[in-house]
N, C-alpha and C. Protein backbone atom coordinates (compact mmCIF):
# COMPACT_ATOMS: atom_id res chain seq x y z
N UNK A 1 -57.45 -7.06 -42.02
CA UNK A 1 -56.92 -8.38 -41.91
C UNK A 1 -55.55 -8.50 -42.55
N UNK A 2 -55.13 -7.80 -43.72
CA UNK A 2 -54.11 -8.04 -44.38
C UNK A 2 -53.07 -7.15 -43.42
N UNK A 3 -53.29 -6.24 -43.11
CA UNK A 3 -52.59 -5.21 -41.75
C UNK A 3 -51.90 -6.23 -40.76
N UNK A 4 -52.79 -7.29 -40.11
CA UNK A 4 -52.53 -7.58 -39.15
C UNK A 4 -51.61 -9.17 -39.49
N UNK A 5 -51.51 -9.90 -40.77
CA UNK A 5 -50.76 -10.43 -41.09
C UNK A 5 -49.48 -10.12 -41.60
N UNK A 6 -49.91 -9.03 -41.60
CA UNK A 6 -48.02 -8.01 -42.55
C UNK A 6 -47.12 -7.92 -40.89
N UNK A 7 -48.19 -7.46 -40.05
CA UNK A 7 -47.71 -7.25 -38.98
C UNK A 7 -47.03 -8.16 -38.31
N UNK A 8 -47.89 -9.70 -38.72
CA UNK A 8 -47.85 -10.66 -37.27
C UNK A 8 -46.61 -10.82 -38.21
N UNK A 9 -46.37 -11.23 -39.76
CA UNK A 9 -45.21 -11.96 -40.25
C UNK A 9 -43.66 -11.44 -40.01
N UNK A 10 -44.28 -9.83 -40.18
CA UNK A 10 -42.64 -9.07 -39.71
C UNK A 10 -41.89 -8.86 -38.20
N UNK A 11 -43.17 -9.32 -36.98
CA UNK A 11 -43.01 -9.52 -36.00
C UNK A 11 -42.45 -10.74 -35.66
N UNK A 12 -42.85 -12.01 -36.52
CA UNK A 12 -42.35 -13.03 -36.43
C UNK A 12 -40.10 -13.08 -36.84
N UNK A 13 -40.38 -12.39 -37.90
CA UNK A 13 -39.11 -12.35 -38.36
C UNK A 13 -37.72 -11.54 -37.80
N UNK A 14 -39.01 -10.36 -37.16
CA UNK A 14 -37.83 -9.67 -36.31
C UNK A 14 -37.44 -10.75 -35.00
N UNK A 15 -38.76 -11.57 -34.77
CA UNK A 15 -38.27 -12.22 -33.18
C UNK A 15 -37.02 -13.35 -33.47
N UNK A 16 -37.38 -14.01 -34.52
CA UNK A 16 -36.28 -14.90 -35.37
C UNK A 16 -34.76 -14.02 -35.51
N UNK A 17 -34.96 -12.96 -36.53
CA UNK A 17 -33.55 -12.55 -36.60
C UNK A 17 -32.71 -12.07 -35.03
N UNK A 18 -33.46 -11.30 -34.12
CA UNK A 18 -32.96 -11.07 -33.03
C UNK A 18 -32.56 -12.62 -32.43
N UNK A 19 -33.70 -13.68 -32.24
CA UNK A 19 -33.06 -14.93 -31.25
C UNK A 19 -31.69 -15.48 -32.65
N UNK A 20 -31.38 -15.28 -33.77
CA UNK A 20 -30.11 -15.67 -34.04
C UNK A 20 -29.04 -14.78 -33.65
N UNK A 21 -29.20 -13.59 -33.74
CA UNK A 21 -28.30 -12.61 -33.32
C UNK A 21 -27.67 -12.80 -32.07
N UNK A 22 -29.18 -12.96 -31.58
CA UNK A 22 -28.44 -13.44 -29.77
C UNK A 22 -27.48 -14.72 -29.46
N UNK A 23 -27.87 -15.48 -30.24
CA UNK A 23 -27.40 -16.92 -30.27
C UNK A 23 -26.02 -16.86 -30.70
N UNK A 24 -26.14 -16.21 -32.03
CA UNK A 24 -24.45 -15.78 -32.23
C UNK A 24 -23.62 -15.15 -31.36
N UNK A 25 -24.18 -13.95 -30.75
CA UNK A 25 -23.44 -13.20 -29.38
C UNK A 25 -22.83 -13.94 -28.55
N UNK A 26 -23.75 -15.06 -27.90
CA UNK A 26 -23.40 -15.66 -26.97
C UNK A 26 -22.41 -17.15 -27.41
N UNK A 27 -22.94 -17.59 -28.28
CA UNK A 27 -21.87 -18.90 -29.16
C UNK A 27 -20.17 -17.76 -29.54
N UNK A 28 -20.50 -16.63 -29.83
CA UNK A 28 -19.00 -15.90 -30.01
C UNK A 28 -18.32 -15.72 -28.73
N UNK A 29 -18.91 -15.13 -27.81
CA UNK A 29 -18.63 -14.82 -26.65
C UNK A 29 -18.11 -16.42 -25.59
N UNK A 30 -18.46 -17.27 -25.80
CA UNK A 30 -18.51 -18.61 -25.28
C UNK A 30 -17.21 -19.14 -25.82
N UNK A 31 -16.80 -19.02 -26.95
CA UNK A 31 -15.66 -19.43 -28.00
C UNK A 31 -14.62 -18.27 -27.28
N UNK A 32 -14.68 -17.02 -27.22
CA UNK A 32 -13.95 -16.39 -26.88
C UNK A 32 -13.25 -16.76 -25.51
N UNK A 33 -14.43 -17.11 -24.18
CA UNK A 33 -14.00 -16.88 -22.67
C UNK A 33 -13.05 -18.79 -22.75
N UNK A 34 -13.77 -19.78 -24.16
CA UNK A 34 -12.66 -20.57 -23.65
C UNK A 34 -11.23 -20.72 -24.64
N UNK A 35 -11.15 -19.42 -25.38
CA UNK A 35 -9.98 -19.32 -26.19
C UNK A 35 -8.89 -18.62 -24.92
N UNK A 36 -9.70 -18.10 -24.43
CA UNK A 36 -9.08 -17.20 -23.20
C UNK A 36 -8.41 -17.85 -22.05
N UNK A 37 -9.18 -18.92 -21.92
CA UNK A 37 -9.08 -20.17 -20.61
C UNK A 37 -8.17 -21.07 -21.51
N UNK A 38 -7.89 -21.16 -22.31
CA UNK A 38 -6.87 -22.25 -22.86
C UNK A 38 -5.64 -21.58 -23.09
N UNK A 39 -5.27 -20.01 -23.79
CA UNK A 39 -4.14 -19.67 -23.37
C UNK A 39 -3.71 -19.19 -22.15
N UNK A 40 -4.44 -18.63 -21.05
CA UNK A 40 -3.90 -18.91 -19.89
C UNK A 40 -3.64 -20.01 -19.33
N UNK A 41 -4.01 -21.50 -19.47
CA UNK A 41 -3.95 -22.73 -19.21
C UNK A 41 -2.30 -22.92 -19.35
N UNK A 42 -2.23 -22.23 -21.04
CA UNK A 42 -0.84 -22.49 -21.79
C UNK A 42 0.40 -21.84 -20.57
N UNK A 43 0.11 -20.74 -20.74
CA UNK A 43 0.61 -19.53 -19.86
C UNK A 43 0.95 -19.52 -19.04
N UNK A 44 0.09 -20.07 -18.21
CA UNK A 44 0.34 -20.68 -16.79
C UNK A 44 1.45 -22.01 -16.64
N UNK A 45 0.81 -22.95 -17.19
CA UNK A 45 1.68 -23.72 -17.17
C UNK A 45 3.56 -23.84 -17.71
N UNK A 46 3.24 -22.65 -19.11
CA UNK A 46 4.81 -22.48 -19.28
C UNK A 46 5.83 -22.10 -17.84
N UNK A 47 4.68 -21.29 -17.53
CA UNK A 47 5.83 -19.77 -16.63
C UNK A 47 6.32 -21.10 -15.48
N UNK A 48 5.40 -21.69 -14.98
CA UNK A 48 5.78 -22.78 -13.99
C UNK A 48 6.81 -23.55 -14.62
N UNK A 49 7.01 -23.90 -15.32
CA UNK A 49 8.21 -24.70 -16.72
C UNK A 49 8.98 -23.92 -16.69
N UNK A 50 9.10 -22.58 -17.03
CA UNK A 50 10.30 -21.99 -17.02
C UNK A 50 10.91 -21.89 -15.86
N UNK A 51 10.18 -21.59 -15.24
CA UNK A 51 10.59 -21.39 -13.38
C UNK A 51 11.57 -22.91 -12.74
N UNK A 52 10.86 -23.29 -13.32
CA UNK A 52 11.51 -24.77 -12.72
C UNK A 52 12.60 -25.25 -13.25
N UNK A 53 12.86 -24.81 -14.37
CA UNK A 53 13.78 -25.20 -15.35
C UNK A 53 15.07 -24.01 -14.60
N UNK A 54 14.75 -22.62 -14.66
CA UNK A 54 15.89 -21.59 -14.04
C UNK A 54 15.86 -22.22 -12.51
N UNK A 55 15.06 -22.80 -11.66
CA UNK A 55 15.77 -23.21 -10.04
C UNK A 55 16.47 -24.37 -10.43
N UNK A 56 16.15 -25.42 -11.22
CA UNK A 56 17.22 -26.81 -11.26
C UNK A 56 18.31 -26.08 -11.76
N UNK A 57 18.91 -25.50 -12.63
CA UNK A 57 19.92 -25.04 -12.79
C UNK A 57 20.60 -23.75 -11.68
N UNK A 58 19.66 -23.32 -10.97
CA UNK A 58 20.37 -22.60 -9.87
C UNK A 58 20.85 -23.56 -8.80
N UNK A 59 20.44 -24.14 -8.56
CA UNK A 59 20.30 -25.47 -7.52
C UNK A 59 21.81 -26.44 -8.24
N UNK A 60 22.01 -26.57 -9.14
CA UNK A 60 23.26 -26.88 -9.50
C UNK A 60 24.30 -26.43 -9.19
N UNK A 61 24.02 -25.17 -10.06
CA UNK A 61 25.24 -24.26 -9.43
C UNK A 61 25.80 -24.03 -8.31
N UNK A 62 24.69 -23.79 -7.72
CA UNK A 62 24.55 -23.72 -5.71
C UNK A 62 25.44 -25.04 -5.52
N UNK A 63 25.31 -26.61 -5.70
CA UNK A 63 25.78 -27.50 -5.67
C UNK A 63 27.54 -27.62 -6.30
N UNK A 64 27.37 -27.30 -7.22
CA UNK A 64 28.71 -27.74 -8.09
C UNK A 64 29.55 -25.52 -8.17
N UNK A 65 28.77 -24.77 -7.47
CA UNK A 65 29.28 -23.44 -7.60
C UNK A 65 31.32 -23.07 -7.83
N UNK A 66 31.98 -23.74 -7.45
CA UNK A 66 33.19 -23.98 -7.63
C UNK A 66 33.52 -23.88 -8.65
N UNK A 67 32.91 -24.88 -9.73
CA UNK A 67 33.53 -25.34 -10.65
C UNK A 67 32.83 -24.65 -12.02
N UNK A 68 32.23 -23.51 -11.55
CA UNK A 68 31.77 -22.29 -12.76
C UNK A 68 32.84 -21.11 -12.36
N UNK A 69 33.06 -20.71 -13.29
CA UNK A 69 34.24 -19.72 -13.41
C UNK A 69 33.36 -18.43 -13.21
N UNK A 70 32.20 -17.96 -13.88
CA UNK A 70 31.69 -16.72 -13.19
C UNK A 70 30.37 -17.44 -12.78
N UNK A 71 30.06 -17.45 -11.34
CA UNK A 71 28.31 -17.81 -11.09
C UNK A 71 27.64 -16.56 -11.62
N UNK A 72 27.96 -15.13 -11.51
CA UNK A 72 27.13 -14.24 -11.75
C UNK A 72 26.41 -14.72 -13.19
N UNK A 73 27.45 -14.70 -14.31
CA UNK A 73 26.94 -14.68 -15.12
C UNK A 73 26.00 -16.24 -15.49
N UNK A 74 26.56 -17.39 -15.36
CA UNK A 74 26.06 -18.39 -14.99
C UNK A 74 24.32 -18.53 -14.26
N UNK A 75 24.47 -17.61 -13.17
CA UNK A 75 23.22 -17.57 -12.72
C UNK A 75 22.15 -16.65 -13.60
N UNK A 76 22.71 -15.92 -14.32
CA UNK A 76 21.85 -15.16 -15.13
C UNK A 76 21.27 -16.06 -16.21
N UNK A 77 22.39 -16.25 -16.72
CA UNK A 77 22.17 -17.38 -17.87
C UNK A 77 20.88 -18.87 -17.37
N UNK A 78 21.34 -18.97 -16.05
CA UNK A 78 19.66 -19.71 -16.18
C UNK A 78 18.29 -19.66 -16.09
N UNK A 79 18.52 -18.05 -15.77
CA UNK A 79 17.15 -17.77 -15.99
C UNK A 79 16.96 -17.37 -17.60
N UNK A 80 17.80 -16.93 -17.73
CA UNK A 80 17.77 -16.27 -19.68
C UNK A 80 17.42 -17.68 -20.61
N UNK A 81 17.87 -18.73 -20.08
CA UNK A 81 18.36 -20.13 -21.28
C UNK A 81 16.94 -20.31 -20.90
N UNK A 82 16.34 -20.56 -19.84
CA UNK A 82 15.16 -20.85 -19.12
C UNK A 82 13.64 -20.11 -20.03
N UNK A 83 14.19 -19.23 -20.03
CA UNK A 83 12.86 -17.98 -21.34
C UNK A 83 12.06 -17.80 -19.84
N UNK A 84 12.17 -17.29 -18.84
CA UNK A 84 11.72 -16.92 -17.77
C UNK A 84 10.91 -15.67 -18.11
N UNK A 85 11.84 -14.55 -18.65
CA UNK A 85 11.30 -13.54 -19.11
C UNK A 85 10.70 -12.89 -19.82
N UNK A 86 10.66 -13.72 -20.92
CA UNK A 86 10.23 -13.88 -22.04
C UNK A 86 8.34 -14.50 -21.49
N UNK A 87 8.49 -15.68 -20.85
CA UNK A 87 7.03 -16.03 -20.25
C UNK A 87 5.91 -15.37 -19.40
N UNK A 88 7.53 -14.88 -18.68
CA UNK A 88 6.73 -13.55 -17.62
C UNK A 88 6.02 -12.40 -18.34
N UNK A 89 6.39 -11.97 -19.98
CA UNK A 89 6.24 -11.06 -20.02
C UNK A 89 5.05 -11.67 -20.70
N UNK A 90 4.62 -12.76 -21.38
CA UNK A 90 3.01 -13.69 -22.04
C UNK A 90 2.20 -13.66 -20.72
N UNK A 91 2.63 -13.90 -19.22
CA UNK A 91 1.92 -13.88 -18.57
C UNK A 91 1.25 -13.50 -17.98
N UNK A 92 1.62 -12.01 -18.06
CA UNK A 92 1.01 -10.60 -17.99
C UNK A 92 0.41 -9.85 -19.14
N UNK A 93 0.21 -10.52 -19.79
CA UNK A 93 -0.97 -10.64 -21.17
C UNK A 93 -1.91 -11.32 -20.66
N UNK A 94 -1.77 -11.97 -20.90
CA UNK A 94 -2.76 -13.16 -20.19
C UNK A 94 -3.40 -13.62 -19.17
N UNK A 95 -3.10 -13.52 -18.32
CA UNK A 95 -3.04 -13.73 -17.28
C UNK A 95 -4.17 -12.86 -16.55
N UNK A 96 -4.91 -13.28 -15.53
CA UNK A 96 -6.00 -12.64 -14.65
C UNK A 96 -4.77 -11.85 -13.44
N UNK A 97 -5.28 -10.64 -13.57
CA UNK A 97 -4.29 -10.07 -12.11
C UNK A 97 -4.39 -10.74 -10.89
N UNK A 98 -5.04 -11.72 -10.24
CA UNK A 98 -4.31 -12.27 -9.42
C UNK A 98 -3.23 -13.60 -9.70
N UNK A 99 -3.35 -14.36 -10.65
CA UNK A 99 -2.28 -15.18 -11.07
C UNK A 99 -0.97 -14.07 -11.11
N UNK A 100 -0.97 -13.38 -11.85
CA UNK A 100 0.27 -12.20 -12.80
C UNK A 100 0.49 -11.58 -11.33
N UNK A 101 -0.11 -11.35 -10.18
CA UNK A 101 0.47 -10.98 -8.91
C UNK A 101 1.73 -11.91 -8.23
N UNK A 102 0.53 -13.49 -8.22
CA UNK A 102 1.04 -14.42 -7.64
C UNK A 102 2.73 -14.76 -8.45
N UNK A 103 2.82 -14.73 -10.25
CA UNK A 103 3.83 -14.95 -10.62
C UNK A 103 4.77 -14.02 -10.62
N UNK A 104 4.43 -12.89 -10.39
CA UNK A 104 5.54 -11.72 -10.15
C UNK A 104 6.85 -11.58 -8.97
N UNK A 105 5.33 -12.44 -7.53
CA UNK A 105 6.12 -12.79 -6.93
C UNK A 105 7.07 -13.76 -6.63
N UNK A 106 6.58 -14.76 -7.39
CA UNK A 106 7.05 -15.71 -7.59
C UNK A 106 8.78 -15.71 -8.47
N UNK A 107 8.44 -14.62 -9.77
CA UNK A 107 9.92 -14.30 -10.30
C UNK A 107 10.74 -13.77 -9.05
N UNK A 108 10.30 -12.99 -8.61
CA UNK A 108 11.13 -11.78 -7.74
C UNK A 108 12.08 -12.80 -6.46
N UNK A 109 10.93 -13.81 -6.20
CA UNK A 109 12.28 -14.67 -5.31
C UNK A 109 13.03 -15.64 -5.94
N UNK A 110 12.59 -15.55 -7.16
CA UNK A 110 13.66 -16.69 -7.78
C UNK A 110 15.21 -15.91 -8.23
N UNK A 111 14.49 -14.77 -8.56
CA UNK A 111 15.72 -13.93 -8.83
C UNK A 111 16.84 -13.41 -7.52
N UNK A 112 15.67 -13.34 -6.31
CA UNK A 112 16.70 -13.56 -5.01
C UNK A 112 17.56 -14.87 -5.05
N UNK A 113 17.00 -15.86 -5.27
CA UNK A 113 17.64 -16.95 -5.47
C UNK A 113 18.80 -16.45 -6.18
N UNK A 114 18.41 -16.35 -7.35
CA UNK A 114 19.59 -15.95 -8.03
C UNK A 114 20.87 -15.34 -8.02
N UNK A 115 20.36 -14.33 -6.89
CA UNK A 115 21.28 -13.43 -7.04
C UNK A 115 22.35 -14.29 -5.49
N UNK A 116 21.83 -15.01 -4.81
CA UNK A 116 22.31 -15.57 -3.35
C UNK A 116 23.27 -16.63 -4.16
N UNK A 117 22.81 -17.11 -5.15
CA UNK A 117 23.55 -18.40 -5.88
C UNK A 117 25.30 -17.70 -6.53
N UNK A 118 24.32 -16.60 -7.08
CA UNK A 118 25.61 -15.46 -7.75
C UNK A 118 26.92 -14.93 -7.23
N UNK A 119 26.10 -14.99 -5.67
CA UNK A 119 27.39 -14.41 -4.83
C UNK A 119 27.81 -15.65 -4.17
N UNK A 120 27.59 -16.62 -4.19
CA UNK A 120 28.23 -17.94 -3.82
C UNK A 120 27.93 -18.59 -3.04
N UNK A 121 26.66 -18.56 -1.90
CA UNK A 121 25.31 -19.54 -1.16
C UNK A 121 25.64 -21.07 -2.15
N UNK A 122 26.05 -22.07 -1.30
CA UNK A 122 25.83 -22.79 -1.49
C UNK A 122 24.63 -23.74 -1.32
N UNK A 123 24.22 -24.78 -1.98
CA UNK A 123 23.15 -25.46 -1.47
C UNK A 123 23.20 -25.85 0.35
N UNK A 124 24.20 -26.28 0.69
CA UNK A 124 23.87 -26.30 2.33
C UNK A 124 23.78 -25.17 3.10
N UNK A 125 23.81 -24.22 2.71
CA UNK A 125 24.53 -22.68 3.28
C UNK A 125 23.08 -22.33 4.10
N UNK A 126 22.99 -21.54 4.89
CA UNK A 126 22.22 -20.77 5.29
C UNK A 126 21.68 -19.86 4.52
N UNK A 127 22.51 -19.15 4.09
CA UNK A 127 22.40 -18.07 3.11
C UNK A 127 21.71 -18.45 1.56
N UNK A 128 21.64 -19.76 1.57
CA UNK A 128 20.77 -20.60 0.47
C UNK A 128 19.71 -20.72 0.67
N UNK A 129 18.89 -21.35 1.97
CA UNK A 129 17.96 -21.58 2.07
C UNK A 129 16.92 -20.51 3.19
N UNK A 130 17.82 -19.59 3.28
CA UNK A 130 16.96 -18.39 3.87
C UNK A 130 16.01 -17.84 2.57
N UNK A 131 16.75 -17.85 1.34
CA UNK A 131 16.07 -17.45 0.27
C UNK A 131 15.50 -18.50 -0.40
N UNK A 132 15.72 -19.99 -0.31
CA UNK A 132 15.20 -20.76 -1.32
C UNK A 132 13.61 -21.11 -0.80
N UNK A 133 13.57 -20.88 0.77
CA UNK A 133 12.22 -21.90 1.30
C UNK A 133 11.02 -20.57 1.27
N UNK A 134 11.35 -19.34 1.02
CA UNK A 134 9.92 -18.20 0.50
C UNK A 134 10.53 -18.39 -0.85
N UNK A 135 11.03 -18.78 -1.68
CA UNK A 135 10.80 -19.18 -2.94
C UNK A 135 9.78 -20.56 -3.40
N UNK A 136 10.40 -21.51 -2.74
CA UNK A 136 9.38 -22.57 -2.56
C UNK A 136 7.86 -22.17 -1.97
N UNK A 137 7.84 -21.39 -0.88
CA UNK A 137 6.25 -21.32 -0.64
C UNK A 137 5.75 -19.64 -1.80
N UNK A 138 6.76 -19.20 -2.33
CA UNK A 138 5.54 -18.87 -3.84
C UNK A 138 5.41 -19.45 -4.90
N UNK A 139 6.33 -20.45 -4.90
CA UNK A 139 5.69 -21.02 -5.95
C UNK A 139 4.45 -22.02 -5.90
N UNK A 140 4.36 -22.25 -4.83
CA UNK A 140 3.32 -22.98 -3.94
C UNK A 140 1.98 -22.03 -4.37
N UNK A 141 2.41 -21.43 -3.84
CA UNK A 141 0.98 -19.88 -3.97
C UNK A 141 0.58 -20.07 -5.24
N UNK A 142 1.84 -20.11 -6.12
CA UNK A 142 1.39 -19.27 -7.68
C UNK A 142 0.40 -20.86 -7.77
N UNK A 143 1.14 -21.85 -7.73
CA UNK A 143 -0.19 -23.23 -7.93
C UNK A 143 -0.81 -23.15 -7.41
N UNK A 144 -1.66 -22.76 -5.95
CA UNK A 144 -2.71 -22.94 -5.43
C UNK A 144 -3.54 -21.84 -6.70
N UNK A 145 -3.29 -20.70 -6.46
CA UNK A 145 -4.17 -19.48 -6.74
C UNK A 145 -4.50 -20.46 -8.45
N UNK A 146 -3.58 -20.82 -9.27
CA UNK A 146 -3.53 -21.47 -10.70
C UNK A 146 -4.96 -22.30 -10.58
N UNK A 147 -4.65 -23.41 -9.93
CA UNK A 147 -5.93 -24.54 -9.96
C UNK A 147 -6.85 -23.91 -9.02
N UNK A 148 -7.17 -23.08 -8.09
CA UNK A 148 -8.17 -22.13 -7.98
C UNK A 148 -9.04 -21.73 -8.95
N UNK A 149 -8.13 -20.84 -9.89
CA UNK A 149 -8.60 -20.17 -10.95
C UNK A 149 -9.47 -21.05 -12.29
N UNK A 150 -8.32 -22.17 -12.14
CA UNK A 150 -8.96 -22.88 -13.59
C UNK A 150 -9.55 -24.20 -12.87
N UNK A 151 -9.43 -24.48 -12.06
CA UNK A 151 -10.28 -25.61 -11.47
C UNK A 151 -11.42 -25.63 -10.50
N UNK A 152 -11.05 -24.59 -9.78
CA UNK A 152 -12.21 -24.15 -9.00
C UNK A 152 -11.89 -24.74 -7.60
N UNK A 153 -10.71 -25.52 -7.32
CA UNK A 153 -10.48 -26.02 -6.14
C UNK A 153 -9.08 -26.09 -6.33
N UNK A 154 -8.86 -25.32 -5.08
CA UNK A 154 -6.97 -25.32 -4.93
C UNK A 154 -6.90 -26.64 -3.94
N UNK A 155 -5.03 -26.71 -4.34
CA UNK A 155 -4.29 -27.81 -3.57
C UNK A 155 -3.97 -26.79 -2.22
N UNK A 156 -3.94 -27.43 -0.98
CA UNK A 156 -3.09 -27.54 -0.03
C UNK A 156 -2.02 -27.90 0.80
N UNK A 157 -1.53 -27.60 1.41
CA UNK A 157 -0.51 -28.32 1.93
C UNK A 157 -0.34 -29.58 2.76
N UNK A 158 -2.12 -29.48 3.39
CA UNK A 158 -2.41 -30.85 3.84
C UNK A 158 -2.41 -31.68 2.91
N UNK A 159 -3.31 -31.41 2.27
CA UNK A 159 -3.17 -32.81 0.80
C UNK A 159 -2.07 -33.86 0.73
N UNK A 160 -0.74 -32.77 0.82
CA UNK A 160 0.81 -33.73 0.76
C UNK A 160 0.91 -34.07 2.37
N UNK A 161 0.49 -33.71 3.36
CA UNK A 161 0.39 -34.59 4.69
C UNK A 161 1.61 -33.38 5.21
N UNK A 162 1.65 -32.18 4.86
CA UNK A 162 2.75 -31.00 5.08
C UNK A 162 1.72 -29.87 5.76
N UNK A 163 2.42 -28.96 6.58
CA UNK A 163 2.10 -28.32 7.56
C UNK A 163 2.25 -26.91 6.57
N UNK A 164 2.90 -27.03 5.58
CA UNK A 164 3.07 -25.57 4.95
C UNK A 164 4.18 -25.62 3.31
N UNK A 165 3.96 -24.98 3.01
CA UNK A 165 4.53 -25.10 1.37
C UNK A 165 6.05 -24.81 1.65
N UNK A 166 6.66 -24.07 1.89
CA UNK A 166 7.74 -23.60 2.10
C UNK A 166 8.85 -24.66 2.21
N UNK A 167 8.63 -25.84 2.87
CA UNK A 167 9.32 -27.01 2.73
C UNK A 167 10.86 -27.20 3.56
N UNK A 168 10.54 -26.54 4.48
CA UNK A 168 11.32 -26.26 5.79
C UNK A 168 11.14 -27.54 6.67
N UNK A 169 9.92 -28.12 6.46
CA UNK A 169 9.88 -29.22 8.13
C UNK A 169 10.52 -30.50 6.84
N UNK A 170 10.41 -30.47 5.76
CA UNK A 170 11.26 -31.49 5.24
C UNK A 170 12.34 -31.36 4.62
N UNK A 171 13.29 -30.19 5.04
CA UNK A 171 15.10 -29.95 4.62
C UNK A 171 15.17 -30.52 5.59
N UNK A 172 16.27 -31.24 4.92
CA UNK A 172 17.02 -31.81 5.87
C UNK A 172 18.48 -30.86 6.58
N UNK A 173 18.42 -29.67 5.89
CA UNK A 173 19.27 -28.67 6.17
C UNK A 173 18.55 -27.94 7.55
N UNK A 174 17.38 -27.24 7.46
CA UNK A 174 16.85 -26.33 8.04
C UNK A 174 15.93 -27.02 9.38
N UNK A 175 16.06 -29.12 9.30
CA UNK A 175 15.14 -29.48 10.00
C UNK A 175 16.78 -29.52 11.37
N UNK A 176 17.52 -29.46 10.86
CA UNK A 176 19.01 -29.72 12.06
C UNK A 176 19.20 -28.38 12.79
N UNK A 177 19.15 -28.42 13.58
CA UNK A 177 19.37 -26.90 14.58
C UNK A 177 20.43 -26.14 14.20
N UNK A 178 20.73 -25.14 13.79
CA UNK A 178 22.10 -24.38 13.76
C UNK A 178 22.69 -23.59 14.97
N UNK A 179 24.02 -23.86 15.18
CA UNK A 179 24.96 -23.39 16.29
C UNK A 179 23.66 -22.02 16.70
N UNK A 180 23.49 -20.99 15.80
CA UNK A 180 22.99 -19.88 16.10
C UNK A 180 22.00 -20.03 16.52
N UNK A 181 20.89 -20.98 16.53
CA UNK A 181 19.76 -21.30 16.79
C UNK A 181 19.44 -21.90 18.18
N UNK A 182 20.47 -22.58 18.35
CA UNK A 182 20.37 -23.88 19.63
C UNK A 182 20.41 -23.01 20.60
N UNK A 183 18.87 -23.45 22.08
CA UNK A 183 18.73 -23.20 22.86
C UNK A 183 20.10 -23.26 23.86
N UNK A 184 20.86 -21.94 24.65
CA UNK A 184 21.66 -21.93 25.75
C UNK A 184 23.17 -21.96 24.80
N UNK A 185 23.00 -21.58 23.58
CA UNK A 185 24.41 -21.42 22.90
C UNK A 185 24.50 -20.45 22.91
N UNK A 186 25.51 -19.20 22.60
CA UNK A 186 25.89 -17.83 22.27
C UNK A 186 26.83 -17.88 20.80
C-alpha cells in the first residue's frame, strides 16, 4: 500500500511538472510568433514609408528636373535621405521570403525609377512612365502579399473600382494616345 502511494504521488507530480513545462513552451513560443508578427508589422510598414518617401522626391525631380544642378546625384540622395536601404536591409531580417521577394522587387523598380529620373525622364515623358507604372503595380504587390500575410485577406484592385494596380487607365499621360501609338500613323 505504501508502494502504491509513493507511486501514485510521484506520478501525480511528474504529470503536474510536465503540464507546466508544456504550458511554459507554448506561452514562450506564443510570445515569441507575436514578437515576430509585430516587428515585421514594423518592417513592413517602414520599407513602404521609405519607398514612398524616395518616389515623392523622385517625382519632384522628374517635375522640377531643370532646376537641380546634378539629378544623378540628387536622385541618389532620395533614396539615401529616404533610409531605403538601410530598411531593405531590416527587411530581409525580418521579413517572411515572400514579402522580402515582393520588396526586392519592389526596390529594384524604384531604383529604375531612379535611374530614368537621373538621366532626365521627365514626369510627362514616356520614358517616365514606362518605368513608373511596373513600379506602381509592385508596390501594389508588395501590399497585397503584406495584408495577405498579416491579415489574412489581401486588397485588390477591384476594391478601388480599378482594373489593375499599375495605374495606367488613370494617367492622364498614358490614358492620351501617343503619335507612336495611334492607329494608321507611322
Amino acid at each position: 500500500m505504501e508502494w502504491a502511494t509513493l507511486v501514485a504521488t510521484l506520478g501525480g507530480g511528474l504529470i503536474a511538472i510536465g503540464g507546466t513545462v508544456l504550458a511554459d513552451r507554448l506561452r514562450t513560443r506564443q510570445e515569441h510568433r507575436r514578437g515576430l508578427q509585430g516587428r515585421r508589422r514594423d518592417v513592413y510598414t517602414e520599407f513602404i514609408v521609405a519607398a514612398g518617401a524616395a518616389h515623392t522626391e523622385l517625382r519632384r525631380l522628374a517635375q522640377n528636373g531643370a532646376e537641380a544642378i546634378d539629378l544623378e546625384e540628387a536622385s541618389r540622395s532620395a533614396l539615401t535621405d529616404a533610409r531605403i536601404y538601410e530598411v531593405r536591409e531590416r527587411l530581409f531580417l525580418d521579413a517572411s521570403a515572400r514579402i522580402a521577394g515582393k520588396g526586392q522587387t519592389m526596390f529594384e523598380h524604384l531604383r529604375a525609377l531612379r535611374k530614368a529620373v537621373a538621366a532626365g525622364a521627365g514626369v510627362s515623358t514616356s520614358a517616365f512612365h514606362d518605368i513608373y507604372h511596373p513600379y506602381l503595380d509592385a508596390v501594389w504587390a508588395y501590399r497585397e502579399a503584406v495584408r495577405d500575410e498579416l491579415e489574412g485577406h489581401a486588397l485588390t484592385p477591384a476594391d478601388f473600382g480599378w482594373s489593375a494596380w499599375d495605374g495606367r487607365e488613370r494617367c492622364p499621360h498614358c490614358a492620351v494616345p501617343r503619335a507612336d501609338t495611334v492607329p494608321g500613323q507611322s
